[in-house]
Protein backbone atom coordinates (compact mmCIF):
# COMPACT_ATOMS: atom_id res chain seq x y z
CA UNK A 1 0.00 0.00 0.00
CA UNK A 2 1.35 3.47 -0.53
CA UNK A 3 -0.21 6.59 0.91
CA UNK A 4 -0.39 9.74 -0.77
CA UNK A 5 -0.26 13.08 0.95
CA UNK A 6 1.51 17.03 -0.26
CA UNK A 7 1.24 17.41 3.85
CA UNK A 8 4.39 16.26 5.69
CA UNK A 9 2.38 16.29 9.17
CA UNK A 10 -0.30 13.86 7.62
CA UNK A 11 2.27 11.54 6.18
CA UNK A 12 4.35 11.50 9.39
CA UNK A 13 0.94 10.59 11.49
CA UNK A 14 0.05 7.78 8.74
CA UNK A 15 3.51 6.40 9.33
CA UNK A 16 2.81 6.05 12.92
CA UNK A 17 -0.34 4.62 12.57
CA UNK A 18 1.15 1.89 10.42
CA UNK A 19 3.72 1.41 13.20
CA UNK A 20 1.05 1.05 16.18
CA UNK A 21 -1.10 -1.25 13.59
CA UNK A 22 2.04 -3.51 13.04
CA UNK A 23 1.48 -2.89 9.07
CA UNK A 24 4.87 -0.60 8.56
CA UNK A 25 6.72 -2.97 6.28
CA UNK A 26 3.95 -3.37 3.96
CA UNK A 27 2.92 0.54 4.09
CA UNK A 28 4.98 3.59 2.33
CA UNK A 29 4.08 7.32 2.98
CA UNK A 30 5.66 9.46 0.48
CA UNK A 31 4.31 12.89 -1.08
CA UNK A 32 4.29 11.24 -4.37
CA UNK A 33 5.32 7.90 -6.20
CA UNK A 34 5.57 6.43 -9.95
CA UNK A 35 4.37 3.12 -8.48
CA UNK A 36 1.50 1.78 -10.53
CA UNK A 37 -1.36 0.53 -8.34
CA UNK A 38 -4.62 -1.95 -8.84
CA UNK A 39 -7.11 1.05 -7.02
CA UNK A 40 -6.22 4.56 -6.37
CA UNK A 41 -8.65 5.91 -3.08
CA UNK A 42 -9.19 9.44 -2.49
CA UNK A 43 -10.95 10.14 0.42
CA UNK A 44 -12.70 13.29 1.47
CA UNK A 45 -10.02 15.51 -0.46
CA UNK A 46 -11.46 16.62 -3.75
CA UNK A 47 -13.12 19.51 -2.41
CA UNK A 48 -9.69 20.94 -1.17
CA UNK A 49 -7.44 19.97 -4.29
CA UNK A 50 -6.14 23.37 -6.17
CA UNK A 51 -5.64 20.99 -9.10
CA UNK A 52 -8.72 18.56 -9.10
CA UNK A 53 -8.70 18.23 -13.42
CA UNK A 54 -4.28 17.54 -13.04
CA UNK A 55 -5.46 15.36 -9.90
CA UNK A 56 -7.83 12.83 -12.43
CA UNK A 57 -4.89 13.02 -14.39
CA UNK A 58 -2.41 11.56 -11.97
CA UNK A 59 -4.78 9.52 -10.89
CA UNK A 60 -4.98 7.42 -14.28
CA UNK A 61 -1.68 7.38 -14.80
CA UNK A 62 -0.55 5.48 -11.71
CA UNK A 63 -3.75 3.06 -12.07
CA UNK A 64 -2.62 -0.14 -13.95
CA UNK A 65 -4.89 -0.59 -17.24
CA UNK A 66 -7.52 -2.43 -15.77
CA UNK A 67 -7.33 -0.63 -12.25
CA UNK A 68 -9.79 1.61 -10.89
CA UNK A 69 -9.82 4.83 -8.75
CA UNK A 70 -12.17 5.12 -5.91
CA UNK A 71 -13.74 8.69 -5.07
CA UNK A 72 -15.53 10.26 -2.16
CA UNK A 73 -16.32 13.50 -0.68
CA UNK A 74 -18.23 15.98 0.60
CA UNK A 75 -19.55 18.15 2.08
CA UNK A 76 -19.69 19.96 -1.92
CA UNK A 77 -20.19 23.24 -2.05
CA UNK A 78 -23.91 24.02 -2.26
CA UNK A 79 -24.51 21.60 0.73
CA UNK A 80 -25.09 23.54 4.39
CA UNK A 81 -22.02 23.22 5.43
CA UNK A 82 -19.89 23.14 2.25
CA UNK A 83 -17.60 26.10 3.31
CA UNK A 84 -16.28 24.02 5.95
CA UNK A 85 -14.53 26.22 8.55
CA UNK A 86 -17.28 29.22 6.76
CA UNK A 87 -20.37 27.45 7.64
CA UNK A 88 -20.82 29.27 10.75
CA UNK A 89 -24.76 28.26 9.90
CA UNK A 90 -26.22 26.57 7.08
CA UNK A 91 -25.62 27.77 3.78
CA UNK A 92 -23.05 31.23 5.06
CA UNK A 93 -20.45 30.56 2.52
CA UNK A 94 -23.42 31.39 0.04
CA UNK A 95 -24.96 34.52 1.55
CA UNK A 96 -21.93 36.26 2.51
CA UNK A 97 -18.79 36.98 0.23
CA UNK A 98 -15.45 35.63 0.40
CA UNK A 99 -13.99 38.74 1.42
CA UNK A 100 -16.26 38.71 4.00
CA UNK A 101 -15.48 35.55 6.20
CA UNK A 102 -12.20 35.57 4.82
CA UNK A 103 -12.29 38.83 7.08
CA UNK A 104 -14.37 37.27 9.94
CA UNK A 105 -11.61 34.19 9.95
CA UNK A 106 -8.51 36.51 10.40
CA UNK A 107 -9.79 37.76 13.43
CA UNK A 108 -8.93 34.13 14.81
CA UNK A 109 -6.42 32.98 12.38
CA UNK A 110 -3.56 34.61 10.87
CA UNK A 111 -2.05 32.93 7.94
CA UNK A 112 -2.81 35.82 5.56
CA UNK A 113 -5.09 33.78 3.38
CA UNK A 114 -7.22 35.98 1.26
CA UNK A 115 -9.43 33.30 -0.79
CA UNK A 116 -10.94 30.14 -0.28
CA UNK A 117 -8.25 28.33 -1.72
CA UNK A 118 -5.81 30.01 0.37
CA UNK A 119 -6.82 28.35 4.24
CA UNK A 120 -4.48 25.31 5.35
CA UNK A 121 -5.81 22.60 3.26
CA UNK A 122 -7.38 24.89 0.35
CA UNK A 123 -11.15 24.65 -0.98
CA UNK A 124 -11.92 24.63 -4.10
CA UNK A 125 -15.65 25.21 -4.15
CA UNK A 126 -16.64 21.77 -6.08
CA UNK A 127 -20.08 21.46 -6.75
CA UNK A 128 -21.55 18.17 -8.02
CA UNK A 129 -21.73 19.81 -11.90
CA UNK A 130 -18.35 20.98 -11.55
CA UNK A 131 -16.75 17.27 -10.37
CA UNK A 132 -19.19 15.64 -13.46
CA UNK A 133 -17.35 17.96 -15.94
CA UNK A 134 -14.38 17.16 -14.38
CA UNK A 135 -14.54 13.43 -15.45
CA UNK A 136 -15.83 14.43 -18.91
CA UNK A 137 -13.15 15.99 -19.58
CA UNK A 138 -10.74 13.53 -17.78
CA UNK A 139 -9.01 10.36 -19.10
CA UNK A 140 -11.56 8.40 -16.94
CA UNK A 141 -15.06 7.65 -16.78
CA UNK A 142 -17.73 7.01 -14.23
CA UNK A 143 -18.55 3.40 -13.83
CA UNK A 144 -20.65 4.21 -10.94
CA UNK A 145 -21.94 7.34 -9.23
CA UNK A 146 -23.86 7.51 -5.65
CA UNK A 147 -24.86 10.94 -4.32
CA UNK A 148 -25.69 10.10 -1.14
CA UNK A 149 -27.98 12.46 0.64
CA UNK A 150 -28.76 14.32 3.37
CA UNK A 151 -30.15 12.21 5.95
CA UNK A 152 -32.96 14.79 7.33
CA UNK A 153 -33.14 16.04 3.86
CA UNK A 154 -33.61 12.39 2.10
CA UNK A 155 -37.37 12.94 0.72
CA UNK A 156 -35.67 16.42 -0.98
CA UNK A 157 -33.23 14.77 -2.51
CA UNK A 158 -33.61 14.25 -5.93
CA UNK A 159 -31.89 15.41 -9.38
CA UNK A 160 -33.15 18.76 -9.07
CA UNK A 161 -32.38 19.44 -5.68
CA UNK A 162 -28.91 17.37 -5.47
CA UNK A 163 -26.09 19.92 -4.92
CA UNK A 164 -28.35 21.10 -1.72
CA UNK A 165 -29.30 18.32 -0.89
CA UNK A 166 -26.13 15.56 -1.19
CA UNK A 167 -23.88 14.56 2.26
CA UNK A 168 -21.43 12.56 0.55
CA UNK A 169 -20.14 12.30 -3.44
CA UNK A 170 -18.69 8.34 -4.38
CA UNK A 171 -17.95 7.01 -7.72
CA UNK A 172 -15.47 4.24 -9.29
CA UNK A 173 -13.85 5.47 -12.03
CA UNK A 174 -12.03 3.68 -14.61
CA UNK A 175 -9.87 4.43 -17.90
CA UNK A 176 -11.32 5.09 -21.04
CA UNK A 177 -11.85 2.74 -23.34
């Protein structure tokens, strides 16, 4: 197995993990690799990548041919809490600006960040639409998609209503044939 991570402080806490689990020799942590694998997993990340389209693209290329990459995520961005750190309340990050609770956040943080995309971590502001055209206009396909909704918001949910209305995003993707 071979983790995946641009954060130092994420790989290094993997690493131990491995170690407590007994499971170092068959782990490595590295911030990237030319290894070919059978599945590629991203988990709760593509909301946060700067680079989601050169992402898909890595992704394929260190699948083997007949592999398959593994996707989910969420909260997107039209979901209540899809600003993450901004959703103060439901929905914020869509009534106020980005300059504002950009402002609001520096009175507790003090990175300098002046967008989104800035923050430790980054966001992106993916939206269901936005991850779709993504894949259409990657080198992989969706073999499956589940938008999995809202719990309290279930009988809502429908095709419609789905970027307000969606918890989680997962889909299998595989090359193009």
């Amino acid at each position: 197995m071979i983790g995946i991570d641009i954060r130092e402080d994420i790989l290094q806490l993997a690493r131990q993990k491995a170690v407590s689990a007994g499971v170092q020799n068959t782990c490595l942590f590295a911030s990237s690799t030319k290894e070919a694998a059978d599945v590629v997993v991203s988990v709760d990340a593509f909301e946060h990548f700067a680079d989601p389209a050169g992402i898909l693209h890595s992704m394929n290329t260190l699948q083997q041919p007949a592999g398959e990459v593994l996707v989910s995520f969420g909260p997107t961005w039209y979901h209540p809490l899809g600003g993450h750190l901004f959703s103060v309340f439901p929905w914020a990050h869509l009534l106020f600006s980005e300059k504002a609770l950009i402002r609001w956040r520096s009175t507790f943080k003090t990175d300098g960040a002046t967008r989104f995309s800035e923050v430790a971590g980054g966001l992106n502001q993916m939206t269901i639409a936005k991850f779709e055209e993504l894949i259409a206009g990657s080198p992989l396909r969706l073999a499956s998609l589940e938008l999995v909704p809202i719990k309290k918001l279930r009988r809502f949910h429908n095709r419609l209503t789905r970027e307000f209305t969606t918890a989680v995003v997962r889909c299998r993707l595989v090359k193009r044939t």
